[in-house]
C-alpha atoms as a PDB file:
ATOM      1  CA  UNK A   1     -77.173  61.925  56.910  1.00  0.00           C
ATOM      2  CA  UNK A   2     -76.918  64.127  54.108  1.00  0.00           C
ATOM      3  CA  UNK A   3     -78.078  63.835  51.105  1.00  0.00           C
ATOM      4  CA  UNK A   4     -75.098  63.120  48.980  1.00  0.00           C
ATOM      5  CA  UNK A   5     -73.485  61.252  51.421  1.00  0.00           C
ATOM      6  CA  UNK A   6     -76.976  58.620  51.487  1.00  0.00           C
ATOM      7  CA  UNK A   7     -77.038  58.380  47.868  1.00  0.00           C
ATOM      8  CA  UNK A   8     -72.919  57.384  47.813  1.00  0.00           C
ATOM      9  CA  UNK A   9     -74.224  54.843  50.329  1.00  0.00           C
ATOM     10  CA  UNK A  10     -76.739  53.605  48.328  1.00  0.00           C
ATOM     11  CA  UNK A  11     -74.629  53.392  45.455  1.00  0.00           C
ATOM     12  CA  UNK A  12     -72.395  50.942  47.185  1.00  0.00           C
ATOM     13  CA  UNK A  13     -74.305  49.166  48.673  1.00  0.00           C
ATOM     14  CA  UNK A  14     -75.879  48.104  45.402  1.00  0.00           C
ATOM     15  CA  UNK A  15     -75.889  44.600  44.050  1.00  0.00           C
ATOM     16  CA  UNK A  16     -73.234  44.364  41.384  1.00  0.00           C
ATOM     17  CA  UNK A  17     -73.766  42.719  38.201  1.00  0.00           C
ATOM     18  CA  UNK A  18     -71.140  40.362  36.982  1.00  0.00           C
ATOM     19  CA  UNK A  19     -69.404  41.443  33.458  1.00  0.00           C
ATOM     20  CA  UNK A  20     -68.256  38.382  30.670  1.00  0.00           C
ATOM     21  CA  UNK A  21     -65.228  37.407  30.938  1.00  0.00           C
ATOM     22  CA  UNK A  22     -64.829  38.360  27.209  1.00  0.00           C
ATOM     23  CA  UNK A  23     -65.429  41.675  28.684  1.00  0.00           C
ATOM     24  CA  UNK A  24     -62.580  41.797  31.229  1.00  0.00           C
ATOM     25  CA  UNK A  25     -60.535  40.843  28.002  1.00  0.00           C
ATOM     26  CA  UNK A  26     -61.452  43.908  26.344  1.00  0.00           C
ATOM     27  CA  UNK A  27     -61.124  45.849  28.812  1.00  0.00           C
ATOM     28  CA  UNK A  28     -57.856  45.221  29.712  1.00  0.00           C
ATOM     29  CA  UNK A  29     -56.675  45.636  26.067  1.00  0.00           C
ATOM     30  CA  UNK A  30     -58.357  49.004  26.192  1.00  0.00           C
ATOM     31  CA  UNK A  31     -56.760  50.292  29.545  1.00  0.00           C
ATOM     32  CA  UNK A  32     -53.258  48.993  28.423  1.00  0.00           C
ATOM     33  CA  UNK A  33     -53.760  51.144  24.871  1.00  0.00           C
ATOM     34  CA  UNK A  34     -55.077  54.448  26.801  1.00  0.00           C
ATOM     35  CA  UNK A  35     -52.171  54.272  29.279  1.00  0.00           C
ATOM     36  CA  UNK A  36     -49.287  53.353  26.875  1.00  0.00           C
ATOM     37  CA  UNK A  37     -51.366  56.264  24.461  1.00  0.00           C
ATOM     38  CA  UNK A  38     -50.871  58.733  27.002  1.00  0.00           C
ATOM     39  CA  UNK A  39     -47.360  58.546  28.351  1.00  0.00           C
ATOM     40  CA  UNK A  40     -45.851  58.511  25.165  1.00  0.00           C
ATOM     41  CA  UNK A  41     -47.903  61.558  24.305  1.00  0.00           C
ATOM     42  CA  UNK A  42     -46.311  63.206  27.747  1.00  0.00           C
ATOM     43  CA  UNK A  43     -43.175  62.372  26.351  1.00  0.00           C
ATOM     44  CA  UNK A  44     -42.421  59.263  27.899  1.00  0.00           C
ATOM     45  CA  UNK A  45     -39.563  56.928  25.874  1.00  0.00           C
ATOM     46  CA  UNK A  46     -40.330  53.359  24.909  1.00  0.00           C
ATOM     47  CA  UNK A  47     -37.984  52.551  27.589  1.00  0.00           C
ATOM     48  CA  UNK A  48     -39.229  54.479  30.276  1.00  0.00           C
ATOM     49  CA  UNK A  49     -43.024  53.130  29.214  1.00  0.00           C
ATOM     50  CA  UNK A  50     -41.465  49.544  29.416  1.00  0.00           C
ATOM     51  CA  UNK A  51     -40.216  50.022  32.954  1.00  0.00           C
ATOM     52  CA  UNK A  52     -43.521  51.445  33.930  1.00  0.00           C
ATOM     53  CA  UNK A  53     -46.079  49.292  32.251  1.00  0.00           C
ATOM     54  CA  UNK A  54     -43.994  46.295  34.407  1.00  0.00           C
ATOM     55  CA  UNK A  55     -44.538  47.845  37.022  1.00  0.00           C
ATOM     56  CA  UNK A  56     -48.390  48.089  36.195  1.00  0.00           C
ATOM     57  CA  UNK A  57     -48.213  44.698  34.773  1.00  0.00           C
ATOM     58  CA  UNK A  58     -46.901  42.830  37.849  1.00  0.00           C
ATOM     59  CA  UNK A  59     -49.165  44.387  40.589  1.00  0.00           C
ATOM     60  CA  UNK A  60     -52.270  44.123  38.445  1.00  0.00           C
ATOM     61  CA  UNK A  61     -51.019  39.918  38.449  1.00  0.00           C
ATOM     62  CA  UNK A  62     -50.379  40.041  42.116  1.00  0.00           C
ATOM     63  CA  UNK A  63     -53.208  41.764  43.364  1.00  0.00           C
ATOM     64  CA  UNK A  64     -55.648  39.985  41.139  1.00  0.00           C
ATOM     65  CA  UNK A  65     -58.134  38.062  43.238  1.00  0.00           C
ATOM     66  CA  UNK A  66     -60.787  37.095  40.965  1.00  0.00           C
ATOM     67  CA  UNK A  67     -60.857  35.020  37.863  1.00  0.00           C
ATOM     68  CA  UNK A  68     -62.050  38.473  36.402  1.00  0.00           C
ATOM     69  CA  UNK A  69     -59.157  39.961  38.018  1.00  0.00           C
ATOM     70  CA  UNK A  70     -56.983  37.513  36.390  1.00  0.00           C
ATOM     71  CA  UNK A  71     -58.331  37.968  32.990  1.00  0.00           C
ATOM     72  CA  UNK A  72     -58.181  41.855  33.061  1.00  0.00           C
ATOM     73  CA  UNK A  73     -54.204  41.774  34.562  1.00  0.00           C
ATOM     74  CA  UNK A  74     -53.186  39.195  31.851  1.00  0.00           C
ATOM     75  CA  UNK A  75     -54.618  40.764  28.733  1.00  0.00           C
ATOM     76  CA  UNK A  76     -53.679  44.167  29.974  1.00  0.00           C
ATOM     77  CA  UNK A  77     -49.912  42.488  30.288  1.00  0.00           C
ATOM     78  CA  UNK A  78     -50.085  40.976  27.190  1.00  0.00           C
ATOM     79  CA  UNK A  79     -51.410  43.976  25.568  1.00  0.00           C
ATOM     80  CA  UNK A  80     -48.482  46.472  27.126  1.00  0.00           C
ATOM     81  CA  UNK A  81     -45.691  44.034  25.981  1.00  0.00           C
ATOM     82  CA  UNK A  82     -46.878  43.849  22.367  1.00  0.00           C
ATOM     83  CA  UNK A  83     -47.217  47.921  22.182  1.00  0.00           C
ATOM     84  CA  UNK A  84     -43.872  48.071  24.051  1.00  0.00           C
ATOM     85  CA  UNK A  85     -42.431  46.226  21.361  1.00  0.00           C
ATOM     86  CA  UNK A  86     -43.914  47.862  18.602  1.00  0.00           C
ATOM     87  CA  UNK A  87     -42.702  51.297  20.231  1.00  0.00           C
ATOM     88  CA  UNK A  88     -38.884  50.141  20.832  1.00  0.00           C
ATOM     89  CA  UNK A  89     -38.969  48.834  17.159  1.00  0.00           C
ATOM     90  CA  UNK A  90     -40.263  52.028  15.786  1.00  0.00           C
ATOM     91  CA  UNK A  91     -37.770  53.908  17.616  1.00  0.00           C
ATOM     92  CA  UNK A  92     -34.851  51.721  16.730  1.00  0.00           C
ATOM     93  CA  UNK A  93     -35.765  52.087  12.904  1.00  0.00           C
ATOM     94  CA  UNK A  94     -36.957  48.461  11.947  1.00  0.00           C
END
């Protein structure tokens, strides 16, 4: 076995050390903000961001399996929608 290919195999095969869930919170506040961040500076309009960030939204909730899981997918949800919102209300003038 190579070299690389031993230490990518030690790498996983690594104990994992479980995060708070405070962190999973954060975390999915942060993702939602980077992503929403980035396709309206591609060009993206609020609409098309809303459309995608459901997208995102739902199969985050779906495919969560953990509690962590969970926690991440709804406060990266809630996050999106409140942005969203913000974004449609700047662009409608209010």
């Amino acid at each position: 076995m190579s070299a690389a290919r031993e230490e990518a195999y030690e790498r996983w095969g690594r104990r994992t050390q479980r995060v708070p869930a405070a962190n999973h919170r954060m975390l999915g506040q942060q993702v939602a903000e980077q992503t929403i961040i980035a396709q309206c500076d591609a060009g993206m309009s609020p609409g098309r961001i809303a459309e995608a960030q459901d997208e995102i939204a739902t199969r985050n909730l779906s495919e969560a399996t953990t509690r962590e899981g969970r926690i991440f997918a709804t406060e990266y949800d809630s996050t999106a929608r409140i942005l969203v919102r913000e974004l449609q209300e700047m662009e409608a003038g209010e």
